[in-house]
C-alpha atoms as a PDB file:
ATOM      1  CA  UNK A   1      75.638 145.162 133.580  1.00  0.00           C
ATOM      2  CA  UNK A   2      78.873 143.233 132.768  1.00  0.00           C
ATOM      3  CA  UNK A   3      80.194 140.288 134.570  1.00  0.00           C
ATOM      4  CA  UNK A   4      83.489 140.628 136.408  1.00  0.00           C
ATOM      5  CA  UNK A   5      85.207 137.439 138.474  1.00  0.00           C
ATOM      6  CA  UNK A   6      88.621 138.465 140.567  1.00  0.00           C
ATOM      7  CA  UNK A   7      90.556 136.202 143.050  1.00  0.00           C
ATOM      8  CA  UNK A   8      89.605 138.342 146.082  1.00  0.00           C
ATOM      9  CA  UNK A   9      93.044 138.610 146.884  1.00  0.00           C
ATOM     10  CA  UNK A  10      93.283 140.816 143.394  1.00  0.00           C
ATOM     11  CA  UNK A  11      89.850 142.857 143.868  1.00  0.00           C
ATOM     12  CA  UNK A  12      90.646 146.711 143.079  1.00  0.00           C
ATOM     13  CA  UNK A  13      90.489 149.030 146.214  1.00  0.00           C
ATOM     14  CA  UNK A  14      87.375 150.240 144.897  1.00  0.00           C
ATOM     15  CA  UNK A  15      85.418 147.210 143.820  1.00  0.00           C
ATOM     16  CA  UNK A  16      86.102 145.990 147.236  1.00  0.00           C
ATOM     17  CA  UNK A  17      84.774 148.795 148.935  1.00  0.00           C
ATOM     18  CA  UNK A  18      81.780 148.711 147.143  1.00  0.00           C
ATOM     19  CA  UNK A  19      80.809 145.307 147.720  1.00  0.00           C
ATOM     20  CA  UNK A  20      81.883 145.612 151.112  1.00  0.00           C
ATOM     21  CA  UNK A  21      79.200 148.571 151.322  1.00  0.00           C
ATOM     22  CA  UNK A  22      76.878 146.285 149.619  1.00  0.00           C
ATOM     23  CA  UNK A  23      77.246 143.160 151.948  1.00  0.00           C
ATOM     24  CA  UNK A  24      77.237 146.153 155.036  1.00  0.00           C
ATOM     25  CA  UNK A  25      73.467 146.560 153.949  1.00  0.00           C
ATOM     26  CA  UNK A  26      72.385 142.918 153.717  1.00  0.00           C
ATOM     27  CA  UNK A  27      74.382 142.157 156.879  1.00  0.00           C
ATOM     28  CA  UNK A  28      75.422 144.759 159.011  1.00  0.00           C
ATOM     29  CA  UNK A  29      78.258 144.543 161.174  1.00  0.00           C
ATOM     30  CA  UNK A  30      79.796 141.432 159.397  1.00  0.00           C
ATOM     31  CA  UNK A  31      83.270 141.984 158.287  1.00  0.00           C
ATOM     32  CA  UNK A  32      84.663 142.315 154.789  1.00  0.00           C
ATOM     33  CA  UNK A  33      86.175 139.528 152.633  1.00  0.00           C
ATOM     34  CA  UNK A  34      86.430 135.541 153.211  1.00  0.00           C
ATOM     35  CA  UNK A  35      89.041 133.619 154.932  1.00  0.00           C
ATOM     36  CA  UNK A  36      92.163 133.423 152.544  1.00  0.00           C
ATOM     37  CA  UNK A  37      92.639 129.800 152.740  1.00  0.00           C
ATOM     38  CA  UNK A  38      88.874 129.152 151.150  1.00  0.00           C
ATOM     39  CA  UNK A  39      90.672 130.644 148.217  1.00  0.00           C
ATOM     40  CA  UNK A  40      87.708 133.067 147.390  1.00  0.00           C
ATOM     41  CA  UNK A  41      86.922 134.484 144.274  1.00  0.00           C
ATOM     42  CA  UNK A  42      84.066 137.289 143.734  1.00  0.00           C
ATOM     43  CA  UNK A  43      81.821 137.338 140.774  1.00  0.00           C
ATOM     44  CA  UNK A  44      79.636 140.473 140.152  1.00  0.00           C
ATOM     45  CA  UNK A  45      77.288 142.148 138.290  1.00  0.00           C
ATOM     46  CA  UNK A  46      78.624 146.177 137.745  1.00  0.00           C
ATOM     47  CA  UNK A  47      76.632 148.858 135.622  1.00  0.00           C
ATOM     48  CA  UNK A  48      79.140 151.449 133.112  1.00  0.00           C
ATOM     49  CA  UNK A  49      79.532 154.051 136.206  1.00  0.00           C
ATOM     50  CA  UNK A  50      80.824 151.281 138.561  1.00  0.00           C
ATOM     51  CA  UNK A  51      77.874 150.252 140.921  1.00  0.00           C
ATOM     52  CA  UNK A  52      77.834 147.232 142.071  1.00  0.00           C
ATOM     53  CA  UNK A  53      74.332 145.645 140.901  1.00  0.00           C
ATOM     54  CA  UNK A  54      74.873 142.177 142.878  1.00  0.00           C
ATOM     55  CA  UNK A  55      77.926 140.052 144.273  1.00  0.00           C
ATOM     56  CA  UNK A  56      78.516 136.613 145.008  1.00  0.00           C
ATOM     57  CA  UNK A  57      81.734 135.129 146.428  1.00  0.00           C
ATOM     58  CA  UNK A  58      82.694 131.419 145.533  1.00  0.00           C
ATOM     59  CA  UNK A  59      84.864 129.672 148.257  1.00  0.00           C
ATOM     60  CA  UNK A  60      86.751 126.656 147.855  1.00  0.00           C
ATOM     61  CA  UNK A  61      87.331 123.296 149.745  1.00  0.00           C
ATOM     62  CA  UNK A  62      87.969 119.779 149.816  1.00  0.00           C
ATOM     63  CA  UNK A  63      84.985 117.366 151.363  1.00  0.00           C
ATOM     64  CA  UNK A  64      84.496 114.014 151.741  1.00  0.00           C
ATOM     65  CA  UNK A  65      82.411 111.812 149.050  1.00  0.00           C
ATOM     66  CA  UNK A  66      81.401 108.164 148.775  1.00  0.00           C
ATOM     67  CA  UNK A  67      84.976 107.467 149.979  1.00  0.00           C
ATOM     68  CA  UNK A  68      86.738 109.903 148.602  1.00  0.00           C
ATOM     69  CA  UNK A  69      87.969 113.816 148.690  1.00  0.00           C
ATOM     70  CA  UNK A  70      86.152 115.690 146.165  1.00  0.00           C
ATOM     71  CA  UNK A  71      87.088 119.382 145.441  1.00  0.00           C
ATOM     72  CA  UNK A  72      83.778 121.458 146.705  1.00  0.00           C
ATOM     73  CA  UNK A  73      82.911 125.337 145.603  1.00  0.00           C
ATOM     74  CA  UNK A  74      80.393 126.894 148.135  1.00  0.00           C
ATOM     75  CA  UNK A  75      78.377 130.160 147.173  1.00  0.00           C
ATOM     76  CA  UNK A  76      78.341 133.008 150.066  1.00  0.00           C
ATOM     77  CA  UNK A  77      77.746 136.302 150.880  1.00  0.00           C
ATOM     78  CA  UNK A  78      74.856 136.095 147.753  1.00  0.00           C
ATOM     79  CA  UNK A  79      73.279 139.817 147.688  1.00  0.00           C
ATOM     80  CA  UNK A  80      71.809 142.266 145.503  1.00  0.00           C
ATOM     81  CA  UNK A  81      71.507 146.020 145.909  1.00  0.00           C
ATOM     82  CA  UNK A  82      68.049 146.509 147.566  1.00  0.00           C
ATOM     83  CA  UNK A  83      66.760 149.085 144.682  1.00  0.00           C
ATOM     84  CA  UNK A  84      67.507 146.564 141.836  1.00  0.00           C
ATOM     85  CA  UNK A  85      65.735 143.877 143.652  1.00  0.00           C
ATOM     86  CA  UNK A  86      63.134 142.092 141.070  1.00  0.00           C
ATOM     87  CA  UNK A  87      65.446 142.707 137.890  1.00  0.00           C
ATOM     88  CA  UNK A  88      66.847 138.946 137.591  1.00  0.00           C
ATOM     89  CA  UNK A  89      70.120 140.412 138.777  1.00  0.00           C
ATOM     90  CA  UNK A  90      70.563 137.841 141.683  1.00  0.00           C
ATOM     91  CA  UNK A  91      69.500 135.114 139.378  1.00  0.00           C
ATOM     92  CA  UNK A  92      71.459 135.854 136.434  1.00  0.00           C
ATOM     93  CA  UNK A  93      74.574 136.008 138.604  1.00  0.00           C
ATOM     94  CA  UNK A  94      73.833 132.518 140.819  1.00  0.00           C
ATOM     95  CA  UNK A  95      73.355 131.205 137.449  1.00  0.00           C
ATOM     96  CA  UNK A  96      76.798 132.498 136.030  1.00  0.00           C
ATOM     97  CA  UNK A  97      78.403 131.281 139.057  1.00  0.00           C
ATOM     98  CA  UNK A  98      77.147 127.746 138.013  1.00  0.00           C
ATOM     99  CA  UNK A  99      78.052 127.933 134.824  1.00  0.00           C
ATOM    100  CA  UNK A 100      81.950 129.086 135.982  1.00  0.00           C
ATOM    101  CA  UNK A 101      81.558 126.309 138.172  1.00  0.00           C
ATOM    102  CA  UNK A 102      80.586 123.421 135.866  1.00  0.00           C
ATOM    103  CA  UNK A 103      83.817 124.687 133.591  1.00  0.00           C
ATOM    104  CA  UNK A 104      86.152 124.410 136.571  1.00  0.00           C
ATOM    105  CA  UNK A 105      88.177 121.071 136.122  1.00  0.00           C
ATOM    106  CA  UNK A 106      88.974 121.159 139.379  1.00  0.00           C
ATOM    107  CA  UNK A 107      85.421 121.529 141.059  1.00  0.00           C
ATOM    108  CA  UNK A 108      83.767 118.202 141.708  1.00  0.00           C
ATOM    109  CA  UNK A 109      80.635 120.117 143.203  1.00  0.00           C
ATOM    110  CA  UNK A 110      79.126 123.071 144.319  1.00  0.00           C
ATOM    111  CA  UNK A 111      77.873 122.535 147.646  1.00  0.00           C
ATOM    112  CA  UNK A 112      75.833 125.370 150.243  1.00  0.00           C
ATOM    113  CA  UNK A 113      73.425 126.059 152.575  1.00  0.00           C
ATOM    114  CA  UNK A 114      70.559 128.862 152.401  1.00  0.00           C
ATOM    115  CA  UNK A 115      67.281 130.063 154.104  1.00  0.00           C
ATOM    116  CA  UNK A 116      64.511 127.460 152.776  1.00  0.00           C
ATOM    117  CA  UNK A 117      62.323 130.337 151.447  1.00  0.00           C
ATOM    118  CA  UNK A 118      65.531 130.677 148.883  1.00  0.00           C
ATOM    119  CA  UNK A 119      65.428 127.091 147.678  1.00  0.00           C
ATOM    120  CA  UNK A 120      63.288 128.033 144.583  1.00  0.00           C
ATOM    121  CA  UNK A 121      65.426 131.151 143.396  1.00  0.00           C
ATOM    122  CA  UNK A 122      68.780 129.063 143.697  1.00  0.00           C
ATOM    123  CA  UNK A 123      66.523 125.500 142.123  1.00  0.00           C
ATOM    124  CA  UNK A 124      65.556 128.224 138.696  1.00  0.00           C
ATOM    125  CA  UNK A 125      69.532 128.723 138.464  1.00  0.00           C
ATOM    126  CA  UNK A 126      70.396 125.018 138.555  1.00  0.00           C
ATOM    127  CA  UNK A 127      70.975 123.480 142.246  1.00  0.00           C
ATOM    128  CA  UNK A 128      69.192 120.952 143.378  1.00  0.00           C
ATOM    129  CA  UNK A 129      67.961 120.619 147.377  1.00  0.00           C
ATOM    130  CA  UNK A 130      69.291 117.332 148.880  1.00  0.00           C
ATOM    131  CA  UNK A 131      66.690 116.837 151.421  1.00  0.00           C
ATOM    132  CA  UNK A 132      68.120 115.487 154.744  1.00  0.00           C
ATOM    133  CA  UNK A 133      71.489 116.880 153.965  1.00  0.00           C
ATOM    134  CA  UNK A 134      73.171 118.624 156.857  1.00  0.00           C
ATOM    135  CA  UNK A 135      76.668 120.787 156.720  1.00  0.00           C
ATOM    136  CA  UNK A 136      78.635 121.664 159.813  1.00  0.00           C
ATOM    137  CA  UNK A 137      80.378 124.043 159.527  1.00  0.00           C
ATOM    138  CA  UNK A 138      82.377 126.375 162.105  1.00  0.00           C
ATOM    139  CA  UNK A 139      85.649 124.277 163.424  1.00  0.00           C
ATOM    140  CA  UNK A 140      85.775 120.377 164.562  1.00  0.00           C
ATOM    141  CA  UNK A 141      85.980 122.037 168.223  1.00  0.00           C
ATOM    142  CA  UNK A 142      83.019 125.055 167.838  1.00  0.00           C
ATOM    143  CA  UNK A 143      80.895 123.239 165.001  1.00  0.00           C
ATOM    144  CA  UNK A 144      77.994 125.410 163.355  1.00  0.00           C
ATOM    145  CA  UNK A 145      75.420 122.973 161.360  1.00  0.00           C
ATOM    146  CA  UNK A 146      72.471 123.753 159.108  1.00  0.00           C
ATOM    147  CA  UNK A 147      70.005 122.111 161.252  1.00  0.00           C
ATOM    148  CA  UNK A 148      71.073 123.734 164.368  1.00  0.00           C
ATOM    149  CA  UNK A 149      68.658 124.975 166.570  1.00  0.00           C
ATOM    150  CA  UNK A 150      66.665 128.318 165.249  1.00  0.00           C
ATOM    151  CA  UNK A 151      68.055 127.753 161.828  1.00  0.00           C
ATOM    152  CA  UNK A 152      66.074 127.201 158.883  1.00  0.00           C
ATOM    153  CA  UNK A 153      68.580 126.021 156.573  1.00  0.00           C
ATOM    154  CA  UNK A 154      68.369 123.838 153.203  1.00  0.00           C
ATOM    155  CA  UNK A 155      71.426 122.540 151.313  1.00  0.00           C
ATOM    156  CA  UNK A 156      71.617 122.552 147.901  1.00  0.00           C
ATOM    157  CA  UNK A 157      74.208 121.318 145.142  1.00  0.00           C
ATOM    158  CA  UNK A 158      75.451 120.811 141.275  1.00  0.00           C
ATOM    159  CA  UNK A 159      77.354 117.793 140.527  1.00  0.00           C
ATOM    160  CA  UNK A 160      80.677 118.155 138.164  1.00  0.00           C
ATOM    161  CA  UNK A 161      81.511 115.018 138.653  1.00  0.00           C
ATOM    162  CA  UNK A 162      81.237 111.660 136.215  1.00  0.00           C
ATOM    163  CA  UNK A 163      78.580 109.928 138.199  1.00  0.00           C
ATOM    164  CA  UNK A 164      76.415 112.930 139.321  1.00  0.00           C
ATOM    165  CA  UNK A 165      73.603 110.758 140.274  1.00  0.00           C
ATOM    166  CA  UNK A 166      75.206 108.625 142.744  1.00  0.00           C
ATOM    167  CA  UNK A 167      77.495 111.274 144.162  1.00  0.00           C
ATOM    168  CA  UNK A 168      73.396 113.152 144.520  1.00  0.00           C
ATOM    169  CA  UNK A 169      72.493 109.757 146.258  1.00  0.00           C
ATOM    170  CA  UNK A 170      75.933 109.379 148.325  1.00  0.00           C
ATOM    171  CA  UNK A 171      75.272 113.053 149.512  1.00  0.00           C
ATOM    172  CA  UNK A 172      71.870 113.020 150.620  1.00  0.00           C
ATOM    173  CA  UNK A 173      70.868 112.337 153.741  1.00  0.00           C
ATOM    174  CA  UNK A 174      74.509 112.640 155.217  1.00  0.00           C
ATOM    175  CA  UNK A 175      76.074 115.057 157.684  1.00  0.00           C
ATOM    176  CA  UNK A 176      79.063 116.770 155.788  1.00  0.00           C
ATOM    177  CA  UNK A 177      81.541 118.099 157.658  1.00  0.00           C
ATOM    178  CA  UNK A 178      82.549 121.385 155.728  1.00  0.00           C
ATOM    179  CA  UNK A 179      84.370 122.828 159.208  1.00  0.00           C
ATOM    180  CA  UNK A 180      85.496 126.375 157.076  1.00  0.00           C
ATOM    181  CA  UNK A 181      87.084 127.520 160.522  1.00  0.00           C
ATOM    182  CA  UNK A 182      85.552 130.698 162.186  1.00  0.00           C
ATOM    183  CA  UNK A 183      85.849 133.460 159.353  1.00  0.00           C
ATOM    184  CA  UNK A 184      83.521 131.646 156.843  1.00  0.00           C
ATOM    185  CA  UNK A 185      81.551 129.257 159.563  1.00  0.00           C
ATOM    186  CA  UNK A 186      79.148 128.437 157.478  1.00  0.00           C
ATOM    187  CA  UNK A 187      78.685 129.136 153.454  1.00  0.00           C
END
């Protein structure tokens, strides 16, 4: 399977529609595509005829960090086809998005929230948990955190930055308010 990365704003008709099928059977009834001003980009895994194997998107925003704005990339909407489940797909494709990630000049961090079970499978592709950590998301007025109540939700992240291990110690611990409005409330 070969790699592909588009601005979602440039995603072919088709490629769209597929990973819009995709995401349909992960998450059914949950609309297509990511809220333009999280300047989202989709990475994916497609065999020769055009399936899509496995799809990530990568959204964008500033957050505060030991004093200052840093320049975050969140992973969302993380699914593989259910029949190539078990193939390393998922992995190999969280892991490229690192990678892209770490070459971005102008990401300080990557910086999102999953089930706990997950924390392993994201950990073997290079994020680290930051136990404590908490991101609201949603809007300043309708706010959406990861330790709301029924949610099981760690946060994990990759430092870009020149002092990873402080900006890892600055993090944990701390309530950061993502607020990615109602489209994206939470990545």
């Amino acid at each position: 399977m070969r790699l592909l990365a588009y601005a979602e704003a440039d995603l072919p008709e088709e490629l769209a529609a597929r990973i819009a099928a995709l995401e349909a059977t992960a998450w059914p009834g949950a609309g297509p595509g990511h809220d333009p001003a999280l300047t989202p980009r989709a990475l994916l895994l497609v065999d020769a005829d055009g399936t899509v194997g496995a799809s990530l998107a990568l959204l964008y925003k500033e957050v505060p960090l030991a004093g200052r704005t840093c320049r975050a990339a969140g992973l969302s909407s993380v699914v593989t086809r259910p029949e190539l489940r078990g193939r390393g797909l998922g992995g190999r494709l969280v892991a490229a998005a690192r990678t892209a990630l770490a070459a971005d000049p102008a990401v300080d961090l990557a910086l999102f929230s999953c089930d706990r079970p997950l924390v392993p499978f994201y950990g073997a592709a290079g994020f680290d948990a930051l136990p404590g950590t908490v991101l609201v998301g949603g809007t300043p007025e309708d706010p959406l955190a990861t330790d709301a109540p029924g949610f099981d939700k760690a946060v994990l992240a990759a430092f870009f930055t020149p002092d990873p291990d402080a900006d890892r110690a600055a993090l944990t611990g701390t309530r950061v308010p993502l607020h990615p409005g109602n489209t994206d409330r939470l990545w």
